[in-house]
Protein backbone atom coordinates (compact mmCIF):
# COMPACT_ATOMS: atom_id res chain seq x y z
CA UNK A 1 27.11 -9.11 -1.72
CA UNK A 2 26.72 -7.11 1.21
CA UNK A 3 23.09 -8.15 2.76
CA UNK A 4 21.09 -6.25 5.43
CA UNK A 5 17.45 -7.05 4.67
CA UNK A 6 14.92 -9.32 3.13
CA UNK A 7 12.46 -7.96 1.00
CA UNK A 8 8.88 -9.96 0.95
CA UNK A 9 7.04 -9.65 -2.79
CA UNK A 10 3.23 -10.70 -2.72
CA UNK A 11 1.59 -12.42 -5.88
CA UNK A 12 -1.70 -13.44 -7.01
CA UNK A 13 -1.88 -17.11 -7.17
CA UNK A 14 -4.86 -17.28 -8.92
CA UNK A 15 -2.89 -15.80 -12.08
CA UNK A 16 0.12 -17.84 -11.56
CA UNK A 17 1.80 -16.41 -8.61
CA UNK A 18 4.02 -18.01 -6.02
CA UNK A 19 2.31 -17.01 -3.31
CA UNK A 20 5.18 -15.08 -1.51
CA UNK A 21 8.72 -14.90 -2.70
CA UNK A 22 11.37 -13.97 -0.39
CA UNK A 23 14.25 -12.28 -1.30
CA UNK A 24 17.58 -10.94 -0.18
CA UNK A 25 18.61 -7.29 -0.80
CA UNK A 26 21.76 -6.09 -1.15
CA UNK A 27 22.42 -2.96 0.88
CA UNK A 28 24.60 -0.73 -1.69
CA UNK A 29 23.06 -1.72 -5.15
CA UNK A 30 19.98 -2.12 -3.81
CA UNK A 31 19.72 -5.76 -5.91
CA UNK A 32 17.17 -8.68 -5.11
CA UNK A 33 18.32 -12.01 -4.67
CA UNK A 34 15.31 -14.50 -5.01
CA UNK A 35 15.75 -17.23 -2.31
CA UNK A 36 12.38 -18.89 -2.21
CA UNK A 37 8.93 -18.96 -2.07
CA UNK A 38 5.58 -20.08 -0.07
CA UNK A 39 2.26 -20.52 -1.60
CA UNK A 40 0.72 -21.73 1.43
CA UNK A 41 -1.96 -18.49 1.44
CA UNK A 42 -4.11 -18.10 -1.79
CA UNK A 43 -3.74 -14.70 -3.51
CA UNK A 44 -1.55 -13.06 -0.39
CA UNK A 45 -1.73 -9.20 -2.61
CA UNK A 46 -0.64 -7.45 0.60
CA UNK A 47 2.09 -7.47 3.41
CA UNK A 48 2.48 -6.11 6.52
CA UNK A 49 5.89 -6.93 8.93
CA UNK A 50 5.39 -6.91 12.58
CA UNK A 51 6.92 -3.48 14.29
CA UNK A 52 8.97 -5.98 16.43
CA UNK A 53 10.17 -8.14 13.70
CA UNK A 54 9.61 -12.20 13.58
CA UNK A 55 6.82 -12.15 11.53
CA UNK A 56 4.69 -11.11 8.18
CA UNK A 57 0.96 -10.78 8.10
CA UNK A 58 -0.50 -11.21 4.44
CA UNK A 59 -4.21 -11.01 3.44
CA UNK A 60 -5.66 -13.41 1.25
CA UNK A 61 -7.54 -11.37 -0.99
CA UNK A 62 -9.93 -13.61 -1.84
CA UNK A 63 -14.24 -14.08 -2.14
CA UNK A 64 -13.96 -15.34 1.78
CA UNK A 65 -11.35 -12.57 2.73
CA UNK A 66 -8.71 -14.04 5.49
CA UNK A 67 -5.35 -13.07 7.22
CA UNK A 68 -2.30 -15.28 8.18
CA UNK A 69 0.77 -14.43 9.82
CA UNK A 70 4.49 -16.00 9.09
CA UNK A 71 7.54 -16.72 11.08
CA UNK A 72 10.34 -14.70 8.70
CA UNK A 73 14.35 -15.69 9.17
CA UNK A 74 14.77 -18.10 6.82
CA UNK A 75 15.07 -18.65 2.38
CA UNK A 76 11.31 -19.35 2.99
CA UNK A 77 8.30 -18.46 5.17
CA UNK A 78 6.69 -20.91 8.22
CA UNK A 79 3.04 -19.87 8.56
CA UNK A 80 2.01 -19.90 12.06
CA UNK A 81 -1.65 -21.43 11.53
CA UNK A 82 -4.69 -21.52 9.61
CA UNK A 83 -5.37 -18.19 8.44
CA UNK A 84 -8.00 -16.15 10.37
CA UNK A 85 -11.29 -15.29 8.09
CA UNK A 86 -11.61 -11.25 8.29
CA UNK A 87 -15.75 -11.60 7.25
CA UNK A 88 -15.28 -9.34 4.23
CA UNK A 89 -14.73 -10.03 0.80
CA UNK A 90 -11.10 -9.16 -0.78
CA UNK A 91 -9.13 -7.65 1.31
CA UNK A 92 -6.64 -5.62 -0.35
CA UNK A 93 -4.49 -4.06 1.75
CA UNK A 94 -3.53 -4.91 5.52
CA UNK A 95 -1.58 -2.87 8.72
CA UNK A 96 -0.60 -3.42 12.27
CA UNK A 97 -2.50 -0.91 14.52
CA UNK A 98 -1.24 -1.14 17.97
CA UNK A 99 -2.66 -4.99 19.41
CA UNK A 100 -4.59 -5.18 16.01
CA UNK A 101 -4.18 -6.18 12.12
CA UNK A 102 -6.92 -4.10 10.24
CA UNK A 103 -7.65 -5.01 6.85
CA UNK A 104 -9.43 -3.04 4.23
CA UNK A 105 -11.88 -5.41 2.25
CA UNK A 106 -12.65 -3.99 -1.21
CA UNK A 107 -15.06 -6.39 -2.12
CA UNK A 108 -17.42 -5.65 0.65
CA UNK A 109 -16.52 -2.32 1.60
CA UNK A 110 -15.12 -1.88 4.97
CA UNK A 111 -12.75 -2.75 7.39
CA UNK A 112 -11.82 -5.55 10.01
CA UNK A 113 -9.77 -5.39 13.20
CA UNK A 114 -7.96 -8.88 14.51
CA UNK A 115 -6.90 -9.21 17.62
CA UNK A 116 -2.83 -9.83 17.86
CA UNK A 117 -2.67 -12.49 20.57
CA UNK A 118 0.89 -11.71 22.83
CA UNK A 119 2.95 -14.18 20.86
CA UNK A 120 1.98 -11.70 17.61
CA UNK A 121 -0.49 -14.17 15.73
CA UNK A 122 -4.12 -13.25 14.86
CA UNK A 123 -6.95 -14.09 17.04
CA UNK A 124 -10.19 -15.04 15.89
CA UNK A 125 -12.45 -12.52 18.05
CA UNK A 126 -12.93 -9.94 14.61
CA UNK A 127 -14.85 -7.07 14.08
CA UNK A 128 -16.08 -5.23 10.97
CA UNK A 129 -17.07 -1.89 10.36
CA UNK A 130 -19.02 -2.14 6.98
CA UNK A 131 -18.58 1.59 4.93
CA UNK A 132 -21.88 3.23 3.30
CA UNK A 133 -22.01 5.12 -0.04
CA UNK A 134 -21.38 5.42 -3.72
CA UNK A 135 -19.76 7.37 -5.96
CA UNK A 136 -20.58 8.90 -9.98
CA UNK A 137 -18.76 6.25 -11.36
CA UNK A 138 -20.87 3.68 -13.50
CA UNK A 139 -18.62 0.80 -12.54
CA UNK A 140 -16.67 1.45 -9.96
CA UNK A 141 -18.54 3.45 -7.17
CA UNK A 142 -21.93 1.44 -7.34
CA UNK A 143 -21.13 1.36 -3.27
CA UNK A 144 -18.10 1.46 -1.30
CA UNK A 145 -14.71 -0.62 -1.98
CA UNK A 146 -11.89 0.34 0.97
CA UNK A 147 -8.97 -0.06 -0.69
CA UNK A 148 -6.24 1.10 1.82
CA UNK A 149 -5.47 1.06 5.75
CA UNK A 150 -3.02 2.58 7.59
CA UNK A 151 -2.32 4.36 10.59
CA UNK A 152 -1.31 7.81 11.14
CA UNK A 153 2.10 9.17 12.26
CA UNK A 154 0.89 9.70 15.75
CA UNK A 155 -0.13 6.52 16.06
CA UNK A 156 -3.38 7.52 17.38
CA UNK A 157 -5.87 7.38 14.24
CA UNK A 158 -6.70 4.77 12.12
CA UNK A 159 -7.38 5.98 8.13
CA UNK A 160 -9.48 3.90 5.66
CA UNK A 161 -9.37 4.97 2.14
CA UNK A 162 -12.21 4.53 -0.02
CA UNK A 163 -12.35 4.45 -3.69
CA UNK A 164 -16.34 3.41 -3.75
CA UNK A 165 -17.23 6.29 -1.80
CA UNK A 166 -14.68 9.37 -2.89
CA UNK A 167 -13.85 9.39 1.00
CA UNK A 168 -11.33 8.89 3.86
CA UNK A 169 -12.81 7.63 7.40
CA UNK A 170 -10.67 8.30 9.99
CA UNK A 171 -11.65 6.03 12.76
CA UNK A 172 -10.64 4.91 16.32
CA UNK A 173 -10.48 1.71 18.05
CA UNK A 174 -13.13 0.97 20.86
CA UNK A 175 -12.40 -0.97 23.83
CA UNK A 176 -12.71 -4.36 22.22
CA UNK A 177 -11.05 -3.29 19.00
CA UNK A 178 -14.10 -2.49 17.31
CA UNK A 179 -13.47 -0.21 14.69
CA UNK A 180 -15.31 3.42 15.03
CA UNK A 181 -15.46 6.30 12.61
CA UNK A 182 -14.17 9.61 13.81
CA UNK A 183 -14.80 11.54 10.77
CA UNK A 184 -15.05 10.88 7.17
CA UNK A 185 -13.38 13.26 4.85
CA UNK A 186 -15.13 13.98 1.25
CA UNK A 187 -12.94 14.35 -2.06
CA UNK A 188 -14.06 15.25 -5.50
CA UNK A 189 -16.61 13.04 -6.83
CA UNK A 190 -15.50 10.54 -9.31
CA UNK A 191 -11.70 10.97 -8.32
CA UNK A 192 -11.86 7.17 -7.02
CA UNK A 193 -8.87 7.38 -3.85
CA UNK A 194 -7.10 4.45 -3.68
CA UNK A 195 -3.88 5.20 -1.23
CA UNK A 196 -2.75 7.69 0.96
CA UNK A 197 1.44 8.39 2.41
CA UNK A 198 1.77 10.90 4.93
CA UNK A 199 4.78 13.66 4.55
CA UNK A 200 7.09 12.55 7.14
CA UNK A 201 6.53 15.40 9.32
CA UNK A 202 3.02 14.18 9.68
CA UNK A 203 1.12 17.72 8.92
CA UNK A 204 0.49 16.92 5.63
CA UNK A 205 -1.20 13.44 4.06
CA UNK A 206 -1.07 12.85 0.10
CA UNK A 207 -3.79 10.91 -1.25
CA UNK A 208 -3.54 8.68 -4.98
CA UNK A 209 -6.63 8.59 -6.78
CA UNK A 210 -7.32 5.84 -9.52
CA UNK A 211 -10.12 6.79 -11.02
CA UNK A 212 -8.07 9.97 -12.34
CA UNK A 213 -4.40 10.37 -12.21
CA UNK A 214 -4.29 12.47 -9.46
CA UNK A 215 -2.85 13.63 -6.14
CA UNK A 216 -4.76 15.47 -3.87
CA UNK A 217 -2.49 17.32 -1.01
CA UNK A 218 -3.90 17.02 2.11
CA UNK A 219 -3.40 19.06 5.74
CA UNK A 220 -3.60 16.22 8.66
CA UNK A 221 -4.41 17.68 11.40
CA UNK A 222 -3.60 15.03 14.40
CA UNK A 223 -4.73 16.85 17.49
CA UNK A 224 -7.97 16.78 16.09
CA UNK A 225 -7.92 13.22 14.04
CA UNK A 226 -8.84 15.74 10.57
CA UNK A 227 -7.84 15.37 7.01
CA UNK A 228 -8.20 18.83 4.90
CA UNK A 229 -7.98 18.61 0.95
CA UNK A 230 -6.06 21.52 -0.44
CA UNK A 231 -4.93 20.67 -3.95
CA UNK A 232 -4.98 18.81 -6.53
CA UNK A 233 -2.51 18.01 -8.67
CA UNK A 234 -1.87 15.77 -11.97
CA UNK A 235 0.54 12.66 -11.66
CA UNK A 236 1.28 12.05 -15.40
CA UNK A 237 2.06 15.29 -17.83
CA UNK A 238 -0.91 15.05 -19.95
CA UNK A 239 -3.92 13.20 -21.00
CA UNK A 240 -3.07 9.64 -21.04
CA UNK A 241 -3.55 7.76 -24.92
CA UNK A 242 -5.27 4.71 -22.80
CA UNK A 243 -5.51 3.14 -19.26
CA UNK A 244 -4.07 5.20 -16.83
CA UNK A 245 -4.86 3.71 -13.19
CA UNK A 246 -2.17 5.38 -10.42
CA UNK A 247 -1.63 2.66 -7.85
CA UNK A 248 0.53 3.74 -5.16
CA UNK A 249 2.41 6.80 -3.87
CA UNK A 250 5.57 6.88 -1.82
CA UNK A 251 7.14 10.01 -0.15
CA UNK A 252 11.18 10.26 0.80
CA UNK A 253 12.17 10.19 4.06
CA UNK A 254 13.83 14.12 3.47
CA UNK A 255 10.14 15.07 2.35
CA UNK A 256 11.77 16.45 -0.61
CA UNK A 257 10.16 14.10 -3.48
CA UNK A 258 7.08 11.86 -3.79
CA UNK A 259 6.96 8.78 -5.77
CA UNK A 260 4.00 7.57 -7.65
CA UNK A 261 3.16 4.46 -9.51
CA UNK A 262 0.32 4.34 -13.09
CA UNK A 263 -0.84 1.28 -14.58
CA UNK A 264 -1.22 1.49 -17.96
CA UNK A 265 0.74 4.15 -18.79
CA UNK A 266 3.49 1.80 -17.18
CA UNK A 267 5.40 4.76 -15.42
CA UNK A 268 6.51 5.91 -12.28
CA UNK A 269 5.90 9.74 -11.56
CA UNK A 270 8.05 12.02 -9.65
CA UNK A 271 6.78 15.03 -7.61
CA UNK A 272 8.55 17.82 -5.76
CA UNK A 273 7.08 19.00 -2.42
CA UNK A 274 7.42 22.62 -1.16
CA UNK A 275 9.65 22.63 2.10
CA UNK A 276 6.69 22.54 4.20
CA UNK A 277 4.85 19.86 2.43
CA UNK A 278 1.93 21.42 1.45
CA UNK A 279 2.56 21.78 -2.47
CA UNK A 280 3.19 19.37 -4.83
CA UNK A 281 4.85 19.41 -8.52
CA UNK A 282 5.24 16.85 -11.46
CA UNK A 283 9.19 17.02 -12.18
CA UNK A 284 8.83 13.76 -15.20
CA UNK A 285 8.08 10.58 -15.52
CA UNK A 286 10.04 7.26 -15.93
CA UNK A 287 9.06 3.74 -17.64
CA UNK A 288 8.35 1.65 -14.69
CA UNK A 289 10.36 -1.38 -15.89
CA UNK A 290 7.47 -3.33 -16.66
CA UNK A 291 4.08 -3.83 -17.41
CA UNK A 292 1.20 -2.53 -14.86
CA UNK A 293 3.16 -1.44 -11.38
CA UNK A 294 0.74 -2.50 -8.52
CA UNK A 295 3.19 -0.99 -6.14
CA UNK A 296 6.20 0.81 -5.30
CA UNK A 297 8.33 0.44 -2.60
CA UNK A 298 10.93 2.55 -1.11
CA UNK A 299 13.78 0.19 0.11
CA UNK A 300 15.45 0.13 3.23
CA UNK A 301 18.42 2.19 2.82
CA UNK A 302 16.17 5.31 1.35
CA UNK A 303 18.06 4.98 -1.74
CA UNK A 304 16.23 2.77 -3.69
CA UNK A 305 12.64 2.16 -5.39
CA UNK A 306 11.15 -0.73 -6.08
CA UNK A 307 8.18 -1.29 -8.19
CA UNK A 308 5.90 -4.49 -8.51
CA UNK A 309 4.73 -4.76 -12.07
CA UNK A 310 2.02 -7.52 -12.36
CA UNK A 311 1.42 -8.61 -15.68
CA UNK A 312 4.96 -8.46 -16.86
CA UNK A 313 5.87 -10.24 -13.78
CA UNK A 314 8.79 -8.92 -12.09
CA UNK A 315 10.58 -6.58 -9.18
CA UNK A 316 12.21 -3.86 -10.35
CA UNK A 317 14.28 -1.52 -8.38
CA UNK A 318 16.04 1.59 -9.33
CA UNK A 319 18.67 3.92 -7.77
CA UNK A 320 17.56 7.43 -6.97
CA UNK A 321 19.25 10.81 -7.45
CA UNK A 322 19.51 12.67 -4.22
CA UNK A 323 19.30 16.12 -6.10
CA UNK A 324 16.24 15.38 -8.67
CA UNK A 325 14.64 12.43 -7.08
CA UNK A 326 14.72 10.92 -10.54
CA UNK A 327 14.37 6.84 -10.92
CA UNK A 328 17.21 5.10 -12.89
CA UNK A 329 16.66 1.41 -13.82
CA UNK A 330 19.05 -0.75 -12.05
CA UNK A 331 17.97 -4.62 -12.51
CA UNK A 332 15.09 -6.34 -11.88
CA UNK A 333 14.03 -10.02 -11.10
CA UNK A 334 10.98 -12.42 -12.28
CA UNK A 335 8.39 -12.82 -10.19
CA UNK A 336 5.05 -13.49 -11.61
CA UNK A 337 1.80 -12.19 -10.84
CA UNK A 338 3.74 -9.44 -8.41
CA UNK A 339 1.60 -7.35 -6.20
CA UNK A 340 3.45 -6.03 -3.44
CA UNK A 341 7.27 -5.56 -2.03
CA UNK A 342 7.92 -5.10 1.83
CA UNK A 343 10.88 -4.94 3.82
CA UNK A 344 12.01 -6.75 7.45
């Protein structure tokens, strides 16, 4: 088996998870090899790997909320220390921006910035930016949940996703890594955003909403930090029978297709993008391999997709046609309680 890459798979320890399972992937099928696991972290959903390689930074996505960073390179995962409490409440999601790890907290709705010390571990020195709002949702909106962090293709803005509050902050970091909001872009009440991909030109963004399963096409405007709804547009081809919660959208490096992931209905979606990435189109749907897909992954080679369905517990991956960006099952491995698939 020809091997390039390790992929890193997140779980939910709480519901029987490993913690996180490391796993070798084979460069021309695109097939996981599971070659061990740590459960040193408690509930690590999310992973980020360090631009420069070495390491993995998981949240804990937990009451407390916390971050810890792994030394990566061998069958199983060294963590460098005690992991470093972000002062918010389930953090779900977590990137690298510039010297900083910012987490989105979902439980208390907002954000924190760590400091990277130079060796690439976190610092303790945090700050939080606490969002305001609700949202027409009953349940789900009562005030604001950030669900996703990431930063833009520029590298110069910082955007916060927030399914509480039917918004996207785009923020900035101050001169102590405090994070400061730039803007914050509205969408349609009660749509409930969850994650956002940009197109990899960067002019366009393309933002998931859970609450409805739909994609709202965005114009990202980097010059000026702003994020301009155009459209939106459905992600499954009719009324769903049941649940029907979209969890994560991927878009090909070509910008030709865009990948997105429903829980639920169990299926990944594929969309066509116009050649300048500013429409989008349902081409079909595909079962997703499993049960519940918390999130999809494109792997390393561009050539596969991955998809990490929780309750069934297992990977999944699936070769891609080049001409119709359709998904075809190609094997799949246990892993239970899966949450999240990264590659380094």
């Amino acid at each position: 088996m020809a091997v390039d890459r390790r992929a890193y798979i997140g779980s939910f320890t709480a519901a029987g998870g490993r913690g996180i399972t490391t796993a070798a992937a084979d460069r021309d099928t695109g097939a996981l090899t599971v070659l061990g696991a740590t459960a040193d972290l408690p509930d690590p959903s999310y992973l980020a790997a360090a631009p420069g390689g070495g390491l993995l930074y998981a949240v804990s996505e937990t009451p407390d909320g916390a971050v810890a960073a792994f030394r990566t390179g061998g069958d199983t995962l060294e963590q460098t220390g005690p992991p470093v409490p972000v002062r918010g409440a389930g953090p779900t999601h977590l990137t690298v921006h510039g010297a900083h790890l910012i987490t989105a907290n979902y439980g208390s709705g907002g954000v924190t910035s760590v400091p990277l010390r130079a060796d690439g571990t976190p610092g303790t020195d945090v700050h939080v930016l606490l969002h305001q709002g609700s949202g027409p949702h009953p349940q789900r909106q009562q005030g604001p949940h950030a669900h996703q962090v990431l930063t833009d293709p520029s590298g110069r803005w910082l955007l916060s996703v927030d399914l509480g509050t039917d918004s996207v902050r785009v923020c900035t970091l101050g001169a102590s890594g405090e994070p400061k909001v730039h803007r914050e872009i509205a969408l349609r009440p009660g749509s409930g955003p969850r994650h956002l991909a940009f197109h990899p030109r960067g002019e366009h963004a393309y933002v998931l909403n859970e609450l409805t399963p739909t994609l709202t096409v965005c114009r990202w405007d980097a010059e000026q930090g702003a994020l301009q709804p155009l459209i939106e547009v459905p992600v499954l081809p009719g009324p769903p029978a049941g649940d029907a919660y979209p969890s994560e959208v991927v878009a090909a490096p070509d910008g030709r297709f865009l990948w997105t992931a429903t829980r639920g209905a169990d299926v990944i979606s594929v969309l066509s993008l116009d050649e300048g990435g500013g429409m989008a189109a349902l081409e079909g749907t595909v079962p997703c391999g499993g049960r519940w897909p918390r999130d999809l992954a494109l792997g390393p080679t561009g050539r596969h997709l991955y998809t990490a369905n929780e309750h069934s517990g297992d990977v999944t991956w699936f070769a891609l046609d080049t001409a119709t960006g359709l998904p075809a099952r190609a094997g799949s491995v246990p892993v239970p309680a899966a949450t999240c698939v990264v590659f380094a």
